[in-house]
N, C-alpha and C. Protein backbone atom coordinates (compact mmCIF):
# COMPACT_ATOMS: atom_id res chain seq x y z
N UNK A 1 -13.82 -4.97 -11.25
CA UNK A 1 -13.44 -3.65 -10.78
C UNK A 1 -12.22 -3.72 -9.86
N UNK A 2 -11.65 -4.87 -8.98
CA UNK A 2 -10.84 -4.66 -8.06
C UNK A 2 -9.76 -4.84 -8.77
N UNK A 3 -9.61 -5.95 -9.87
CA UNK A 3 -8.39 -5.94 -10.90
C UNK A 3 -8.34 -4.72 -11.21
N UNK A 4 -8.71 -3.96 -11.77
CA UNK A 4 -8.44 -2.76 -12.31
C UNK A 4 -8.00 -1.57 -11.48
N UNK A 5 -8.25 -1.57 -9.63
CA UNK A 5 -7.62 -0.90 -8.97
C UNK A 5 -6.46 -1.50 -8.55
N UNK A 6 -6.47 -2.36 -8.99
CA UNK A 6 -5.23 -3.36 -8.02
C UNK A 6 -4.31 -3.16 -9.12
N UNK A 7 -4.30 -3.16 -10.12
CA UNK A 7 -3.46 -2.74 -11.26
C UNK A 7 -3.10 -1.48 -11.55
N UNK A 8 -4.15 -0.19 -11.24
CA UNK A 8 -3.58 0.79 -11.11
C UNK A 8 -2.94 1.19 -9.88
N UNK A 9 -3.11 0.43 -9.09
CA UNK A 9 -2.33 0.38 -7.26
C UNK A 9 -1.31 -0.26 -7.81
N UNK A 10 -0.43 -1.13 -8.44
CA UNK A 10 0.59 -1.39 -8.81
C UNK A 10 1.59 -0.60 -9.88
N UNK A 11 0.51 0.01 -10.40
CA UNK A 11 1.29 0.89 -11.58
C UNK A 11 2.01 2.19 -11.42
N UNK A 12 1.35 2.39 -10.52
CA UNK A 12 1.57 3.71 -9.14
C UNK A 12 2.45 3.00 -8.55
N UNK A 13 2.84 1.95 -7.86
CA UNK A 13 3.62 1.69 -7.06
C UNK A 13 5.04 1.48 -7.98
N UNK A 14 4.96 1.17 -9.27
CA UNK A 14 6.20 1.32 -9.53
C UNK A 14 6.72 2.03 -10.41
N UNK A 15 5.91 2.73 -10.80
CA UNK A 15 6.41 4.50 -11.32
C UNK A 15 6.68 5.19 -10.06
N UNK A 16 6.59 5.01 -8.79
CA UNK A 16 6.91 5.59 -7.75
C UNK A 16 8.26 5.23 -7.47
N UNK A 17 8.75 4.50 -8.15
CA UNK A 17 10.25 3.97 -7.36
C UNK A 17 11.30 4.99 -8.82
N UNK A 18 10.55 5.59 -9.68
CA UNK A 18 11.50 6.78 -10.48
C UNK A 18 11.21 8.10 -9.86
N UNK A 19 10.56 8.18 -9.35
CA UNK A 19 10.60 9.62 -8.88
C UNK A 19 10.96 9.48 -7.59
N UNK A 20 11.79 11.12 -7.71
CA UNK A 20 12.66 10.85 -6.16
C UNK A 20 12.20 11.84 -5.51
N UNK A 21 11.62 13.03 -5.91
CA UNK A 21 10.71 14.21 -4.57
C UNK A 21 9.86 13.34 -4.37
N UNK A 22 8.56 13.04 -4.75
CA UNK A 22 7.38 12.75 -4.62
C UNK A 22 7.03 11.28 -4.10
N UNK A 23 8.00 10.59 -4.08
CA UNK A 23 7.90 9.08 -3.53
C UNK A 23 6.93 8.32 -2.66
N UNK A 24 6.98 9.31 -2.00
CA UNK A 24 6.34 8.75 -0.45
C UNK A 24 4.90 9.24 -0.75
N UNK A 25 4.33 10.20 -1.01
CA UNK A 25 2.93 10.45 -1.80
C UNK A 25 2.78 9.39 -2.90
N UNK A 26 3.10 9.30 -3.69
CA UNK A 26 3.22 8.08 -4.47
C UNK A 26 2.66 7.14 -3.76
N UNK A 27 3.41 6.30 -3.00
CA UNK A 27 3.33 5.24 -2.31
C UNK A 27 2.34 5.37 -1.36
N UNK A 28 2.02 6.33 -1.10
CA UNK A 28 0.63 6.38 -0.12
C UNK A 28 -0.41 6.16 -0.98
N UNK A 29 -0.52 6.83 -2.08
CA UNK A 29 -1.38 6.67 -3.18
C UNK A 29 -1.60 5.23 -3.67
N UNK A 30 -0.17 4.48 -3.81
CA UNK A 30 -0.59 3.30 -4.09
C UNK A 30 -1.13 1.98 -3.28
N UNK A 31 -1.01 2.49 -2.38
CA UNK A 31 -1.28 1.97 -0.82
C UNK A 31 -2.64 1.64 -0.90
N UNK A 32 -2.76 3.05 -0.62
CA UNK A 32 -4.57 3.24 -0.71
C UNK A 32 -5.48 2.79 -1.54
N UNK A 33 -5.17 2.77 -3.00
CA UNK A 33 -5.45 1.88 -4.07
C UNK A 33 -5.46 -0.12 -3.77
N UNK A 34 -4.42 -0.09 -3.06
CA UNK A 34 -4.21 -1.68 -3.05
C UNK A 34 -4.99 -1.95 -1.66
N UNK A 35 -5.21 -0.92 -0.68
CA UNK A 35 -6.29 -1.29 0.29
C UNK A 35 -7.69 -1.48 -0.32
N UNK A 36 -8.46 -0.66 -1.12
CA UNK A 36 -9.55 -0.45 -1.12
C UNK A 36 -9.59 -1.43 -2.62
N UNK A 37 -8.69 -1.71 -3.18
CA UNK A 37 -8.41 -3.16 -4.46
C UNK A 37 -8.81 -5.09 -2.84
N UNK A 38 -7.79 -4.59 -2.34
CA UNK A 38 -8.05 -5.87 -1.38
C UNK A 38 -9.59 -6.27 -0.63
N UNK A 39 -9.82 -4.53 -0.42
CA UNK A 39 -11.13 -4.79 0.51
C UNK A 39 -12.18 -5.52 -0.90
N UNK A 40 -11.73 -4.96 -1.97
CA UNK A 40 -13.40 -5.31 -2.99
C UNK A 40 -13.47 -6.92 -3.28
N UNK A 41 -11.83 -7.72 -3.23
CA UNK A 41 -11.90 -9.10 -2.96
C UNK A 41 -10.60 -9.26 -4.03
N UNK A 42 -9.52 -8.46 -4.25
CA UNK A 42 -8.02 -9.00 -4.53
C UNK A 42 -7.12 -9.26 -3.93
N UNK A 43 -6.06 -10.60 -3.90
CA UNK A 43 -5.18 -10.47 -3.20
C UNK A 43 -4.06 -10.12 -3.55
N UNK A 44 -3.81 -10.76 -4.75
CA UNK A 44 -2.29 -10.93 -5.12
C UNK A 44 -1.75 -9.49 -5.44
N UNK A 45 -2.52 -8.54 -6.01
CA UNK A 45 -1.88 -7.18 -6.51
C UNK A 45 -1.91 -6.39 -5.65
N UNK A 46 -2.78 -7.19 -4.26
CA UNK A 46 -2.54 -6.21 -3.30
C UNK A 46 -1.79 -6.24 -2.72
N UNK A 47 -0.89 -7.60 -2.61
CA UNK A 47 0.34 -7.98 -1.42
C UNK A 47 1.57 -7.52 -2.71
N UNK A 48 1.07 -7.61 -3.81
CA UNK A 48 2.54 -7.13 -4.78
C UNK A 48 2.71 -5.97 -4.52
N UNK A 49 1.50 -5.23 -4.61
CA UNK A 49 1.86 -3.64 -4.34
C UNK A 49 2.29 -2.95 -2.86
N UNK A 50 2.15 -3.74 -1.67
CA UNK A 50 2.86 -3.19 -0.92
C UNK A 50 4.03 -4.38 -0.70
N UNK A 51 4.39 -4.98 -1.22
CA UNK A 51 6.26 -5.21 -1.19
C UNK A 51 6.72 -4.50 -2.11
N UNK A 52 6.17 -4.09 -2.99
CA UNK A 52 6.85 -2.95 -3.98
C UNK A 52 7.24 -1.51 -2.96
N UNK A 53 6.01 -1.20 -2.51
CA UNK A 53 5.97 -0.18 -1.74
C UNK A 53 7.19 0.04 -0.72
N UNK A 54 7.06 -0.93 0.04
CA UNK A 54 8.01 -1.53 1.14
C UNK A 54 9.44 -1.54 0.40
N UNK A 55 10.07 -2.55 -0.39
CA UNK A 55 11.27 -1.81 -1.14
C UNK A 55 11.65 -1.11 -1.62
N UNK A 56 10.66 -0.80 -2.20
CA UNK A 56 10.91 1.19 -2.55
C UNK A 56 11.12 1.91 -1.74
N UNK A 57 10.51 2.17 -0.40
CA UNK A 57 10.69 2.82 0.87
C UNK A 57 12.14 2.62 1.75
N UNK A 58 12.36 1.18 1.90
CA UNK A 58 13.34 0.90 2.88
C UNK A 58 14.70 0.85 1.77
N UNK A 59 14.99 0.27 0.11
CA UNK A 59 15.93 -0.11 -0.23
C UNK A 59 16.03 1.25 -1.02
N UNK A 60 15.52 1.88 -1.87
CA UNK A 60 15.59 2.27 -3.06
C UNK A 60 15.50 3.81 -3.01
N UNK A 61 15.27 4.15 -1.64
CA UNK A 61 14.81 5.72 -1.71
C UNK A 61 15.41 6.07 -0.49
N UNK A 62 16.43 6.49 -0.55
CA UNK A 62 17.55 6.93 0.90
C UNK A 62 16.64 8.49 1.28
N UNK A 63 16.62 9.30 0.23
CA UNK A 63 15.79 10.76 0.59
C UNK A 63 14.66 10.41 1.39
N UNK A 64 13.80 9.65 0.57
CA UNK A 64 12.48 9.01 1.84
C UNK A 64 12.63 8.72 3.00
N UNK A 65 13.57 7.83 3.65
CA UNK A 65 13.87 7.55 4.57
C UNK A 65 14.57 8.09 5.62
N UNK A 66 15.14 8.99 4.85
CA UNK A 66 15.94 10.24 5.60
C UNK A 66 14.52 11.37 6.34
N UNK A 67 13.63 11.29 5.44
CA UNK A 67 12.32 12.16 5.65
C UNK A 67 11.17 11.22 6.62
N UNK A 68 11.39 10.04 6.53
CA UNK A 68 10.89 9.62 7.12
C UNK A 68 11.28 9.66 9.33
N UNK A 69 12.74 8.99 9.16
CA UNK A 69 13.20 9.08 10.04
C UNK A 69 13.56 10.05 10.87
N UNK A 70 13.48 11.43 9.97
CA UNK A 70 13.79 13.04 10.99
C UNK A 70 13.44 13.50 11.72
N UNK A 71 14.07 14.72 12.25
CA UNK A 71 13.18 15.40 13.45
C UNK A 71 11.91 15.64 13.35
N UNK A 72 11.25 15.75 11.71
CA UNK A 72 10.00 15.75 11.68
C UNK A 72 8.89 15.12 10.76
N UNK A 73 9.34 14.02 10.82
CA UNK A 73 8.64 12.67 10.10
C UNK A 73 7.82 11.66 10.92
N UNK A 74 7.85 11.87 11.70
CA UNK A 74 7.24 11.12 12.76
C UNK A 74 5.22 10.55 12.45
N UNK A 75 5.09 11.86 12.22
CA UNK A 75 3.19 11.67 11.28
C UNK A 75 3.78 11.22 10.29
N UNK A 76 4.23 11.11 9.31
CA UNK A 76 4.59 10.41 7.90
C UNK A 76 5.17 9.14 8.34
N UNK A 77 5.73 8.98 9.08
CA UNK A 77 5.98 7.44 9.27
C UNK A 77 4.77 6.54 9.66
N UNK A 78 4.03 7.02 10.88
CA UNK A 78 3.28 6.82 10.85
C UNK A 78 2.29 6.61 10.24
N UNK A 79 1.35 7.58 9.69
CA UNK A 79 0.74 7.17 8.34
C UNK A 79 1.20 6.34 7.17
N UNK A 80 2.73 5.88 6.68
CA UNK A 80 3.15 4.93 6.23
C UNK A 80 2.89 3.59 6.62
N UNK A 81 3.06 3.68 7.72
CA UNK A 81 2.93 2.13 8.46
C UNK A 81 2.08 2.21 8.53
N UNK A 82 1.07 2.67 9.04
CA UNK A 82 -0.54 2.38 8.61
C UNK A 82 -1.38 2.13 7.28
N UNK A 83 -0.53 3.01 6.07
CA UNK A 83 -1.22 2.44 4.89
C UNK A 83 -0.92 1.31 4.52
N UNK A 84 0.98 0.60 5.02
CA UNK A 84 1.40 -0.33 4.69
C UNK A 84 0.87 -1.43 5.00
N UNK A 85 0.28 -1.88 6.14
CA UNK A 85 -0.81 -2.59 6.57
C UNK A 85 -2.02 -2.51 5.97
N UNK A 86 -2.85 -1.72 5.61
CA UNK A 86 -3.82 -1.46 5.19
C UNK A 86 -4.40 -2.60 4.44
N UNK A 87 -3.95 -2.41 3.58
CA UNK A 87 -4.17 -3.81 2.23
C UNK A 87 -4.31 -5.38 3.14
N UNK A 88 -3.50 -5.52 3.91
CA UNK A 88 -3.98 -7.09 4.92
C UNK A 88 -5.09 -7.03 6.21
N UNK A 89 -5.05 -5.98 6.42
CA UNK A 89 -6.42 -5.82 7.37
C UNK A 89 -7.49 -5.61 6.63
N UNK A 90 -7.58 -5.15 5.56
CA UNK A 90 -8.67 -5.16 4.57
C UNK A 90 -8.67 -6.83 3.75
N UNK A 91 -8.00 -7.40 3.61
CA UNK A 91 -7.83 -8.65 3.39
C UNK A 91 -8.47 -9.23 4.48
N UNK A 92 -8.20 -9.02 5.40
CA UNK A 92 -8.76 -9.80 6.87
C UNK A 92 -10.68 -9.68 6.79
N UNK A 93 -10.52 -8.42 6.35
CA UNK A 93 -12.07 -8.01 6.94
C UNK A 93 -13.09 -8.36 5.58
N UNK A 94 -12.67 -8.66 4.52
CA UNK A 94 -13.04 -9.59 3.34
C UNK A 94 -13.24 -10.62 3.86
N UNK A 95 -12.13 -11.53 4.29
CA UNK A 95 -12.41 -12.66 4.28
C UNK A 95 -13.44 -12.92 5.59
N UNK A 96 -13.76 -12.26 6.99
CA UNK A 96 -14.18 -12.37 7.55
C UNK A 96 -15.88 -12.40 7.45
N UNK A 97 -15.72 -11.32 6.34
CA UNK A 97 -17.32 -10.73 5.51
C UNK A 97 -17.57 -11.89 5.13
N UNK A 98 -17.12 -12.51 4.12
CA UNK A 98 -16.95 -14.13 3.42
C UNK A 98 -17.46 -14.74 4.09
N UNK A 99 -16.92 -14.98 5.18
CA UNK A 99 -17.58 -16.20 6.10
C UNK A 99 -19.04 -16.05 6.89
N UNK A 100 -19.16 -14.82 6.95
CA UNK A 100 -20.15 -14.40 7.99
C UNK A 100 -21.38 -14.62 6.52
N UNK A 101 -21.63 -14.77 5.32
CA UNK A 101 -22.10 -14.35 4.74
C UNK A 101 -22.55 -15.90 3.92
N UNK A 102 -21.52 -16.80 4.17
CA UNK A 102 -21.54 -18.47 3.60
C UNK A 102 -22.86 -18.80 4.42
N UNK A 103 -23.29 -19.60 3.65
CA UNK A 103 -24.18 -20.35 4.20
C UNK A 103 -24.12 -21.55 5.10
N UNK A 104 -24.87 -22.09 5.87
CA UNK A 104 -24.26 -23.16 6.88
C UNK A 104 -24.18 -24.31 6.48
């Protein structure tokens, strides 16, 4: 099951880098996908999908960033950087589950 969100968290993430209104929804979307893909026990499509995310945001989408950075982007940035993380603190709290859960 987490391959299969982690793949549609990637597939989203880079059909998000053709559309130029909707980007940043996009990318939250795929965010969220690659958090709750990481938490079930994936890594790799989860760290692909937010460097996708992440270059899409900072290189590839000047409108985003323009929306991001404005007089009134400030909650959207925010909530960006928080989903952008998302996926490795959910990584964290997997692996932490993991251990607490090994036997001695």
């Amino acid at each position: 099951m987490e391959k299969g969100i982690g793949i549609a968290a990637i597939a989203i993430a880079i059909i998000s880098c053709f559309i130029p209104v909707v980007t940043l929804f996009a990318v939250w979307l795929a965010l969220l996908l690659a958090a709750i893909a990481a938490f079930l026990g994936d890594r790799v499509l989860s760290v692909a999908t937010a460097l996708i995310c992440f270059a899409n945001v900072v290189f590839m989408s000047p409108l985003t960033m323009i929306g991001l950075f404005g007089p009134d982007g400030k909650p959207m940035l925010i909530i960006s950087v928080v989903l952008l993380f998302a996926p490795f603190v959910a990584m964290m709290l997997k692996n932490k589950q993991n251990k607490e859960q090994a036997p001695d």
